[in-house]
Protein backbone atom coordinates (compact mmCIF):
# COMPACT_ATOMS: atom_id res chain seq x y z
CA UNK A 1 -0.94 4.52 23.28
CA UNK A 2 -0.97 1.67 20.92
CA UNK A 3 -1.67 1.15 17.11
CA UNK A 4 -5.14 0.63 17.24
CA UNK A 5 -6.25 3.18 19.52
CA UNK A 6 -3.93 5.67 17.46
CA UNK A 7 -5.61 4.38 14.39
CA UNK A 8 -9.11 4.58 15.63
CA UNK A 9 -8.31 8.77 16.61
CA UNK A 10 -6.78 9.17 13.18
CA UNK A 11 -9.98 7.65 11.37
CA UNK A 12 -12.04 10.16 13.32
CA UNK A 13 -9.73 12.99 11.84
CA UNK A 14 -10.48 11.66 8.10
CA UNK A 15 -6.58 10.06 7.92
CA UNK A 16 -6.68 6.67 6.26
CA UNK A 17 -4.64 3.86 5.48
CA UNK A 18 -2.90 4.68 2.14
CA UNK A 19 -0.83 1.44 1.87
CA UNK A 20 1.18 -1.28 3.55
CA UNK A 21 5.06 -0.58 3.83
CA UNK A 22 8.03 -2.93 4.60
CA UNK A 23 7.35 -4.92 7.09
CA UNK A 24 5.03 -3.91 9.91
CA UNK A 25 4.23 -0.95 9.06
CA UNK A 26 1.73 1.16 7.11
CA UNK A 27 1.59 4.09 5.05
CA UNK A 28 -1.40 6.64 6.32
CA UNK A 29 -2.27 9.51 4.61
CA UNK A 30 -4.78 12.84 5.86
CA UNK A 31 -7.14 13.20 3.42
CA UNK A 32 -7.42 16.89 4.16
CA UNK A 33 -4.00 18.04 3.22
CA UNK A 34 -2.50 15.30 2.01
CA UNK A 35 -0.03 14.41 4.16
CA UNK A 36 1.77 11.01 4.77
CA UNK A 37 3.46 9.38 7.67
CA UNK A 38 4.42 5.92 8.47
CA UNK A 39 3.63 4.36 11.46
CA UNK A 40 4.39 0.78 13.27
CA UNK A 41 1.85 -1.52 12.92
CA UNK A 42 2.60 -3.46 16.50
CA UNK A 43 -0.66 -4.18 17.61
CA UNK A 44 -1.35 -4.25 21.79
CA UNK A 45 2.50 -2.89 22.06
CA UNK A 46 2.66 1.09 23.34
CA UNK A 47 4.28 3.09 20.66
CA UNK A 48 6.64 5.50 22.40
CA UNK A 49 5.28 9.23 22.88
CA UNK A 50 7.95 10.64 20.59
CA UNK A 51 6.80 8.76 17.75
CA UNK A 52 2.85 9.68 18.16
CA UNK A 53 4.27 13.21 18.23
CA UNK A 54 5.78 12.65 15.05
CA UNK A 55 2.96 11.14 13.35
CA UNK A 56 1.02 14.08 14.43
CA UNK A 57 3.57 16.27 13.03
CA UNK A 58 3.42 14.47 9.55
CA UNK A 59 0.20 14.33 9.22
CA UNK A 60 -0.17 18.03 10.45
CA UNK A 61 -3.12 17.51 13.21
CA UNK A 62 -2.46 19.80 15.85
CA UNK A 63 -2.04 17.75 19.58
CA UNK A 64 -5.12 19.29 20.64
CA UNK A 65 -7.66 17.77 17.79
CA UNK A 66 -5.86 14.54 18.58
CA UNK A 67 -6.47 14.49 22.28
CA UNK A 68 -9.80 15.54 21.55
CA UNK A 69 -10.97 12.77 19.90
């Protein structure tokens, strides 16, 4: 899965784009319970399954609403 696609889902869960970070990567935040991540902004490049766990974990969507979306 790449940014944009992983971006798109989290839009459709109400998570936005709180702020840029160093570098290329971005601050997102779920507007529901106000949780924040970071995640790599690194366009057509696959982020690694591990880290789209992660940013599921921090932004506490459960893997199932995700893949639903």
């Amino acid at each position: 899965m790449n940014y944009r696609e992983l971006t798109r889902r989290l839009n459709h869960l109400n998570c936005v784009l709180d702020r840029q970070a160093r570098g290329s990567h971005e601050i997102w935040i779920n507007l529901h319970t106000g949780a924040r991540t970071t995640i790599p902004n690194w366009g057509n490049r696959d982020l690694k399954p591990g880290t789209v766990s992660n940013i599921l974990r921090d932004l506490g969507i459960a893997k199932k609403d995700f893949e639903g979306k």
